[in-house]
PDB file of N, CA and C in Angstrom:
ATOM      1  N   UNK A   1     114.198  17.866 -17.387  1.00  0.00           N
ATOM      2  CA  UNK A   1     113.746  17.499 -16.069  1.00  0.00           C
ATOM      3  C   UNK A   1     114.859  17.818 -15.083  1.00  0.00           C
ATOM      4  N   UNK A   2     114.709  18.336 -13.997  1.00  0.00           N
ATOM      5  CA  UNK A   2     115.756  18.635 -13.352  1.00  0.00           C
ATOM      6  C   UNK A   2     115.173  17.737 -11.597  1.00  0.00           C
ATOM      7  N   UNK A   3     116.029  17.273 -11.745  1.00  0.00           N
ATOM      8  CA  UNK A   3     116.282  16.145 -10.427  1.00  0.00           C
ATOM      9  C   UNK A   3     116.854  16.554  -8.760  1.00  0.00           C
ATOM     10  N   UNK A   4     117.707  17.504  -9.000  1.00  0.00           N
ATOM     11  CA  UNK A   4     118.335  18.827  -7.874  1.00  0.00           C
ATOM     12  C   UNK A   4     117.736  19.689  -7.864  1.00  0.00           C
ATOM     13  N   UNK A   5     117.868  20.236  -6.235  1.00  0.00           N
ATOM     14  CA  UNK A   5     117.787  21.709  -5.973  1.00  0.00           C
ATOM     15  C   UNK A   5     118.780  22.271  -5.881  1.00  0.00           C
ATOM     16  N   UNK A   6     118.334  24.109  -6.656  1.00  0.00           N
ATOM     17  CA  UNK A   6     119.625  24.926  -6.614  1.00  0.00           C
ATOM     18  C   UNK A   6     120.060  25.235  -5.418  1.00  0.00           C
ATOM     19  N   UNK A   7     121.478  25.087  -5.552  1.00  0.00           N
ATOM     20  CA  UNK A   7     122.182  25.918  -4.529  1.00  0.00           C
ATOM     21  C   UNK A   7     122.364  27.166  -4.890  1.00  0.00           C
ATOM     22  N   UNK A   8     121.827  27.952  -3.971  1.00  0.00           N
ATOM     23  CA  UNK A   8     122.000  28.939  -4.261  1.00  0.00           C
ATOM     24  C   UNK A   8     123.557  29.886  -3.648  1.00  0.00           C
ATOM     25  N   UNK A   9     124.288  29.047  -2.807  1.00  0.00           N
ATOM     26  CA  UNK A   9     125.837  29.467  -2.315  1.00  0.00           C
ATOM     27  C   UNK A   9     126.840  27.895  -2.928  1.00  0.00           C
ATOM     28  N   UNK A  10     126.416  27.647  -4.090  1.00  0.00           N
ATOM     29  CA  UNK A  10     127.413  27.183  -5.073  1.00  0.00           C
ATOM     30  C   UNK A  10     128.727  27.985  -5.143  1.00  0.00           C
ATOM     31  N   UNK A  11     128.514  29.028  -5.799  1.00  0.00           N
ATOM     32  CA  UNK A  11     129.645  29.393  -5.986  1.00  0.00           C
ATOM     33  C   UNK A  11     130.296  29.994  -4.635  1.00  0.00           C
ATOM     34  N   UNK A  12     131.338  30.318  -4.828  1.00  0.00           N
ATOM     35  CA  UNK A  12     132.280  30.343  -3.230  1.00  0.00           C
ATOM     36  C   UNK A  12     132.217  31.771  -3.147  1.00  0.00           C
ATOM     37  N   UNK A  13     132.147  32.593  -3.880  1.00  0.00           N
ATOM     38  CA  UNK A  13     132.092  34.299  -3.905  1.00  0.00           C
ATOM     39  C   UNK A  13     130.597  34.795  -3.222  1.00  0.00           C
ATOM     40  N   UNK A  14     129.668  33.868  -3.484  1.00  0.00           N
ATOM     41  CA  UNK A  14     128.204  34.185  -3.052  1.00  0.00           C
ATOM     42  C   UNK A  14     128.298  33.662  -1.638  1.00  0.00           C
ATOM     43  N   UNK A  15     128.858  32.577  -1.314  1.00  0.00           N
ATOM     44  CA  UNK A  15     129.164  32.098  -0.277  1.00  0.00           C
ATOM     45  C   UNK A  15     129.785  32.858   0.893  1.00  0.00           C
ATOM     46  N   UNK A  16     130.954  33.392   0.238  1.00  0.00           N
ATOM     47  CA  UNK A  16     131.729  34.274   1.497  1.00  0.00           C
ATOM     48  C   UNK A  16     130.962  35.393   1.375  1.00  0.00           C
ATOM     49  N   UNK A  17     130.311  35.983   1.040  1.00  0.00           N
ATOM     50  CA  UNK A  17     129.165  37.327   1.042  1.00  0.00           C
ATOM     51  C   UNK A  17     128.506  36.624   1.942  1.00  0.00           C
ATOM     52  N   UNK A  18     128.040  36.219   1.878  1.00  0.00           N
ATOM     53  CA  UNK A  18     126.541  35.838   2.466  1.00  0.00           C
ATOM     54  C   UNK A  18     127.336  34.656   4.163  1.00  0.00           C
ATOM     55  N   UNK A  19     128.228  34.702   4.366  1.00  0.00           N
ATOM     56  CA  UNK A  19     128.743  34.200   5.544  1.00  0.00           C
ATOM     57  C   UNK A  19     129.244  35.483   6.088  1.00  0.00           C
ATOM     58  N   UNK A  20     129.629  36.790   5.563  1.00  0.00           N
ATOM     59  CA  UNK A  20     130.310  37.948   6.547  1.00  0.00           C
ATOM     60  C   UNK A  20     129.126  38.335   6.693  1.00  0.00           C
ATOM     61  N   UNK A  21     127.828  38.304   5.855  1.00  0.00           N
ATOM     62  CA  UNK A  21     126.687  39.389   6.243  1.00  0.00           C
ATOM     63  C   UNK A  21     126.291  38.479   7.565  1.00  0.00           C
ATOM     64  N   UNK A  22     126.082  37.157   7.853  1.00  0.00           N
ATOM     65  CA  UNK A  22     125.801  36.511   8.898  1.00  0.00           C
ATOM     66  C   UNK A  22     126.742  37.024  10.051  1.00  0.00           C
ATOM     67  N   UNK A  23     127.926  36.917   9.886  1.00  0.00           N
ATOM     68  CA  UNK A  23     128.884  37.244  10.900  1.00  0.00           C
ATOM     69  C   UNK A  23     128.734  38.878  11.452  1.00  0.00           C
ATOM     70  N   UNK A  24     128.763  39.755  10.233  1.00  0.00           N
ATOM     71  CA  UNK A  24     128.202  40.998  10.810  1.00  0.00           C
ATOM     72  C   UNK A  24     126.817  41.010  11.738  1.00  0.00           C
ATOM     73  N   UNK A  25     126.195  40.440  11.517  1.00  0.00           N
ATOM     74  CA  UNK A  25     124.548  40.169  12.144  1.00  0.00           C
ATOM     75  C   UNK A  25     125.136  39.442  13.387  1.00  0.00           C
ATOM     76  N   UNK A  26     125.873  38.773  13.981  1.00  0.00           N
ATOM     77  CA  UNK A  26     126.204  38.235  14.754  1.00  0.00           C
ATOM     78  C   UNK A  26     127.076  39.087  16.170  1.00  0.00           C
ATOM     79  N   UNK A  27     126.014  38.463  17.351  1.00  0.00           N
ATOM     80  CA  UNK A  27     126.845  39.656  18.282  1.00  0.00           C
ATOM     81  C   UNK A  27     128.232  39.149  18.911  1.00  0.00           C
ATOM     82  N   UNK A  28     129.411  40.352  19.042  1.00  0.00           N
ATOM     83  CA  UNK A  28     131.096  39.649  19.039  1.00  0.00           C
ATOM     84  C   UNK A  28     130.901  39.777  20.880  1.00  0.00           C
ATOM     85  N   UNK A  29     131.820  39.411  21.057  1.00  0.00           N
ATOM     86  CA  UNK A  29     132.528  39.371  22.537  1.00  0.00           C
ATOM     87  C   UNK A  29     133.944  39.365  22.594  1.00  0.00           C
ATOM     88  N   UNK A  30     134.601  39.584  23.732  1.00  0.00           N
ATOM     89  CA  UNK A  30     135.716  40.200  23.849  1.00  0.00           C
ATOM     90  C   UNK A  30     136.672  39.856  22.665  1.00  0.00           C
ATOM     91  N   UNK A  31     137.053  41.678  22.247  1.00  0.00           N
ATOM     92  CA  UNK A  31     137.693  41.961  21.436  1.00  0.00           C
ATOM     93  C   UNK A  31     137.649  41.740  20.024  1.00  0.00           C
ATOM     94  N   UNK A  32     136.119  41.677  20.012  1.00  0.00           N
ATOM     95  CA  UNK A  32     134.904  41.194  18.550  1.00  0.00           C
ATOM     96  C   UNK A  32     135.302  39.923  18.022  1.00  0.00           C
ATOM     97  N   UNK A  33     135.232  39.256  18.764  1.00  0.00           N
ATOM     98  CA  UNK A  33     135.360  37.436  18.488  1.00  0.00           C
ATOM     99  C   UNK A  33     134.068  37.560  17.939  1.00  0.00           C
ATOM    100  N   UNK A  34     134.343  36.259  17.625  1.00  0.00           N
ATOM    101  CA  UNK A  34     132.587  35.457  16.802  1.00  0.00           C
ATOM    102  C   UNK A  34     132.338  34.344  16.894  1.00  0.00           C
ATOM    103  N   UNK A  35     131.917  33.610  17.701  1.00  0.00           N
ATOM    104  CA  UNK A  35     131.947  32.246  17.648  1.00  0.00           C
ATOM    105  C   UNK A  35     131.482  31.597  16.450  1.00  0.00           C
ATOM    106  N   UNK A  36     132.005  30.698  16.024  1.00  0.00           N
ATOM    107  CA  UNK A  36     132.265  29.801  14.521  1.00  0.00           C
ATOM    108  C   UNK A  36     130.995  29.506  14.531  1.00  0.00           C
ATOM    109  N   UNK A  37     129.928  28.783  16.090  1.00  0.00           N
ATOM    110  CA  UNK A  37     129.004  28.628  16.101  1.00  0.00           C
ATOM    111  C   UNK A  37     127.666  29.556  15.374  1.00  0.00           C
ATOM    112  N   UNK A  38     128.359  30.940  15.298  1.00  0.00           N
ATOM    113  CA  UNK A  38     126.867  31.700  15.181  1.00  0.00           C
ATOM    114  C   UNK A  38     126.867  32.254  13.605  1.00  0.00           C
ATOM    115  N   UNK A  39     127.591  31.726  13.214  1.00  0.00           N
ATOM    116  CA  UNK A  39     128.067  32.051  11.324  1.00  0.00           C
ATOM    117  C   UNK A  39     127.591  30.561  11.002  1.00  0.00           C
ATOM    118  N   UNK A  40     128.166  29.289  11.534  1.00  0.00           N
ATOM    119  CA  UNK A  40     128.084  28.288  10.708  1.00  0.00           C
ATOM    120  C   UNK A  40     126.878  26.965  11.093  1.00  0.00           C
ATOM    121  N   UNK A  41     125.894  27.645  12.184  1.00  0.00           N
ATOM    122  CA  UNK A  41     124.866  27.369  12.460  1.00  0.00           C
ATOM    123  C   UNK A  41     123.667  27.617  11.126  1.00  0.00           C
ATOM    124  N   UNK A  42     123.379  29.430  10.837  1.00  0.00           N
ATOM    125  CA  UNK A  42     122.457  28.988   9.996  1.00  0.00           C
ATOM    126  C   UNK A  42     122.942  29.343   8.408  1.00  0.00           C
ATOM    127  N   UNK A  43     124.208  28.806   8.426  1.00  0.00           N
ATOM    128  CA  UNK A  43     124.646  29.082   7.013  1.00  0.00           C
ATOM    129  C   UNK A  43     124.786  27.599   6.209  1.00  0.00           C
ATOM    130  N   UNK A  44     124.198  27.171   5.139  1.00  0.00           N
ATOM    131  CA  UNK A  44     124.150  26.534   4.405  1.00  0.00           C
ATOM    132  C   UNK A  44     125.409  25.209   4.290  1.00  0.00           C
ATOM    133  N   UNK A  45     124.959  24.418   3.748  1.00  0.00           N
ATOM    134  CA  UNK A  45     126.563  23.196   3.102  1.00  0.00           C
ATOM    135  C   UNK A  45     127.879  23.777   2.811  1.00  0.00           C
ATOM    136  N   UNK A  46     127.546  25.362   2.167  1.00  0.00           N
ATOM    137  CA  UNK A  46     128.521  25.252   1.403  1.00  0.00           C
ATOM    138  C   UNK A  46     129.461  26.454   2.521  1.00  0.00           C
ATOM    139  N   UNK A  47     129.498  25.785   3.569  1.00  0.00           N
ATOM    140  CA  UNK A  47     129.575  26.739   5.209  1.00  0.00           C
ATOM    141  C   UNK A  47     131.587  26.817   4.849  1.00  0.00           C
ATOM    142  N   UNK A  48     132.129  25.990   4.298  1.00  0.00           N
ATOM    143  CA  UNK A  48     133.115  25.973   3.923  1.00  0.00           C
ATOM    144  C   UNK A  48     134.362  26.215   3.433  1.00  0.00           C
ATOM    145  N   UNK A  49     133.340  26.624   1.913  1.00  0.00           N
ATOM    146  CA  UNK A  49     134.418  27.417   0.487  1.00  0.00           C
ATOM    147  C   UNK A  49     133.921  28.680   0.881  1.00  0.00           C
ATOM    148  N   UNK A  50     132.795  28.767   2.032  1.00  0.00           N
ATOM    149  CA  UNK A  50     132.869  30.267   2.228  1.00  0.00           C
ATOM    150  C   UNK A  50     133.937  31.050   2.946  1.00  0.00           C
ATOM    151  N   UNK A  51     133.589  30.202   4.095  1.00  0.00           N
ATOM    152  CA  UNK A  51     134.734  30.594   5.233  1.00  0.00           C
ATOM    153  C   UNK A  51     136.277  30.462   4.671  1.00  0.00           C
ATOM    154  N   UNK A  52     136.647  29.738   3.699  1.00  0.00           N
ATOM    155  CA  UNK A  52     138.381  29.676   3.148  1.00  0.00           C
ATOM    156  C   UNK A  52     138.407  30.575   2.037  1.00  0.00           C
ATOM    157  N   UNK A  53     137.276  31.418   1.394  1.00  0.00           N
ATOM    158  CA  UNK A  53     137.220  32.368   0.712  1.00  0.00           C
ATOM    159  C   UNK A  53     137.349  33.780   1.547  1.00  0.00           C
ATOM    160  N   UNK A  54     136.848  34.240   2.460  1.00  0.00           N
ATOM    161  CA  UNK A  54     136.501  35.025   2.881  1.00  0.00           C
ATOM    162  C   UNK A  54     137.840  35.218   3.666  1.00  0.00           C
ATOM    163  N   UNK A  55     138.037  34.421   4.358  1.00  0.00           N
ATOM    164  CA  UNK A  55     139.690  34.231   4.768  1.00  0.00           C
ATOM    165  C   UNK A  55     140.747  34.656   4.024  1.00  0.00           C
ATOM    166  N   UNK A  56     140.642  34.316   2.810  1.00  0.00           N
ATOM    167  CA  UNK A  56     141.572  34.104   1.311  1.00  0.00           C
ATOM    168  C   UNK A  56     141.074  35.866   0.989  1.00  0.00           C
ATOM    169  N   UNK A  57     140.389  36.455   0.799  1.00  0.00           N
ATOM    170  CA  UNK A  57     140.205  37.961   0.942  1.00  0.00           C
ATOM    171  C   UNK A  57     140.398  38.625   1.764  1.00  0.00           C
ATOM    172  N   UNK A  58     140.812  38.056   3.024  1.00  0.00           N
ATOM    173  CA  UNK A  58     141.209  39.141   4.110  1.00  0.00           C
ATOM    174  C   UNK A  58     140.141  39.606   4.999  1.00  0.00           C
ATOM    175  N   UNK A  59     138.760  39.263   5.018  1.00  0.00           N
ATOM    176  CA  UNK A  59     137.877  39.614   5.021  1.00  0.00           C
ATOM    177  C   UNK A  59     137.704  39.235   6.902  1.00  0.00           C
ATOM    178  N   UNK A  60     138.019  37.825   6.973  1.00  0.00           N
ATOM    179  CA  UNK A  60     137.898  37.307   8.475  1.00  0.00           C
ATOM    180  C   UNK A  60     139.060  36.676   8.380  1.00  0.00           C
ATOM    181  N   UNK A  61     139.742  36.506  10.216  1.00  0.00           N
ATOM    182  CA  UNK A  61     140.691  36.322  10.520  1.00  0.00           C
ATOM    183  C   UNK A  61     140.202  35.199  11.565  1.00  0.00           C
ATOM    184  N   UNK A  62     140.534  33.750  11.139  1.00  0.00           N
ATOM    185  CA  UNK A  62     140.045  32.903  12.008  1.00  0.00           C
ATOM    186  C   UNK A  62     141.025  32.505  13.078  1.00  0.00           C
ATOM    187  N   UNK A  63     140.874  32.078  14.612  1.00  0.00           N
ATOM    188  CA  UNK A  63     141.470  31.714  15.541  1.00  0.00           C
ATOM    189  C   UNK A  63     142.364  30.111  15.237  1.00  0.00           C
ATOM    190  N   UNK A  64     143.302  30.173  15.247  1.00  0.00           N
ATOM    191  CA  UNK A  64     144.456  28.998  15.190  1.00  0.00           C
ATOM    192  C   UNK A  64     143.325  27.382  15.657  1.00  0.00           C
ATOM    193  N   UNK A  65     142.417  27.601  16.924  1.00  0.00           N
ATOM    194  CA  UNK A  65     141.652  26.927  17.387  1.00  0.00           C
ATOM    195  C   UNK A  65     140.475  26.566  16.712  1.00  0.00           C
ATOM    196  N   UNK A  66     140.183  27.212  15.695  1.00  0.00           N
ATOM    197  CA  UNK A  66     139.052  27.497  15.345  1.00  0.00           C
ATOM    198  C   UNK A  66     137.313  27.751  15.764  1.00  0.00           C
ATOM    199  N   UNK A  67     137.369  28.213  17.119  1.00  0.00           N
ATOM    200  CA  UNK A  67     136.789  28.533  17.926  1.00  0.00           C
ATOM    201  C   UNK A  67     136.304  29.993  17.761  1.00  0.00           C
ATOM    202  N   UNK A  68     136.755  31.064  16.860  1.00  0.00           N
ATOM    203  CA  UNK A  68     135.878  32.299  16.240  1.00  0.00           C
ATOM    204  C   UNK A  68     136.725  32.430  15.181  1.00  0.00           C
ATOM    205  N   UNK A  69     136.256  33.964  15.031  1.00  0.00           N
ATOM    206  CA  UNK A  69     136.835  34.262  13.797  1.00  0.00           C
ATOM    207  C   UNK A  69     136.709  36.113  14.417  1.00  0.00           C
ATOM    208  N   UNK A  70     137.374  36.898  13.739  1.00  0.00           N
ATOM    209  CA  UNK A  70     137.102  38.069  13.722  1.00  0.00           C
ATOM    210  C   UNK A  70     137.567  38.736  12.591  1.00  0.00           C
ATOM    211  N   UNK A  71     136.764  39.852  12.265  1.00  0.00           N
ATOM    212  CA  UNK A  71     136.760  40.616  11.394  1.00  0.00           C
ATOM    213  C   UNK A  71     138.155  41.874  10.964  1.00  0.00           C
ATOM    214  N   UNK A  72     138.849  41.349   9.698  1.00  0.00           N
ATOM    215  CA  UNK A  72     140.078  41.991   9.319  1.00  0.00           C
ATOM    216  C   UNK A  72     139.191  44.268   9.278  1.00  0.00           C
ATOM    217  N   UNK A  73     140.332  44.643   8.968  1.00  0.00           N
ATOM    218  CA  UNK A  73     140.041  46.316   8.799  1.00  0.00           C
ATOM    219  C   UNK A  73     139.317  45.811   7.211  1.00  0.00           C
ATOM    220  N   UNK A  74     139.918  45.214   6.507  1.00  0.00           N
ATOM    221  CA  UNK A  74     139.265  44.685   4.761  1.00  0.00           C
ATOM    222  C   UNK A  74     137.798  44.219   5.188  1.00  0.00           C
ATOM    223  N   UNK A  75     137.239  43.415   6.260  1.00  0.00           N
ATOM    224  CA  UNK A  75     136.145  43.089   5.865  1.00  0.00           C
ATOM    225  C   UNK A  75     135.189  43.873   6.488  1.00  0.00           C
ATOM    226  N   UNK A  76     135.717  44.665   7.479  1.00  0.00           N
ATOM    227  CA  UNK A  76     134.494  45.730   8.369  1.00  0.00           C
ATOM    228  C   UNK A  76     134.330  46.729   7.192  1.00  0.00           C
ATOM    229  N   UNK A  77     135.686  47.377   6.416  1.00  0.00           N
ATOM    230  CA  UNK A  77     135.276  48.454   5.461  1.00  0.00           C
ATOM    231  C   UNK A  77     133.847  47.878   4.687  1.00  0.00           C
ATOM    232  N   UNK A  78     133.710  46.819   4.080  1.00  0.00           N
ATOM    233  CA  UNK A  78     132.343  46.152   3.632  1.00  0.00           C
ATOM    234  C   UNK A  78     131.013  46.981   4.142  1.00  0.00           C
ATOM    235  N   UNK A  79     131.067  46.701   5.457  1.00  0.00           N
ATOM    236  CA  UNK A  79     129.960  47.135   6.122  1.00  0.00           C
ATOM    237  C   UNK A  79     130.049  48.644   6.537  1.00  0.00           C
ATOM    238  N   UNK A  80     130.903  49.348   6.487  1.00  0.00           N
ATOM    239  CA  UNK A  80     131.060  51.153   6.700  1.00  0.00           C
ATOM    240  C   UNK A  80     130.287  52.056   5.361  1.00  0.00           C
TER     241      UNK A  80
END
């Protein structure tokens, strides 16, 4: 009998995938900012181990403020 629903961004690797594909989908403003808002609006619980993964790969480079994030040369190659 199973009592939970799957998460399906359990693990933190599925997580930071699936938070840069949001962030790529997301439109930047000056100097390709991203507001934290438009990644961690419709991204799941696990909005978290994604974002400190994805970080931890080089992938996004978040603001000291935490007010955006922008995309390293490592995480745009992804999308080229």
């Amino acid at each position: 009998m199973k009592y939970a629903a799957d998460r399906p961004f359990a693990d933190p690797d599925k997580a930071a995938r699936k938070l840069i594909e949001i962030a790529n989908s997301a439109e930047a403003y000056m100097d390709g900012r991203i507001p934290i808002e438009a990644i961690n609006g419709p991204f799941p619980s696990e909005y978290g181990a994604g974002l400190a993964l994805a970080v931890a790969n080089g992938w996004l480079w978040p603001h000291e403020s935490g007010v955006y994030v922008k995309f390293t040369q490592a995480g745009a190659e992804l999308f080229a």
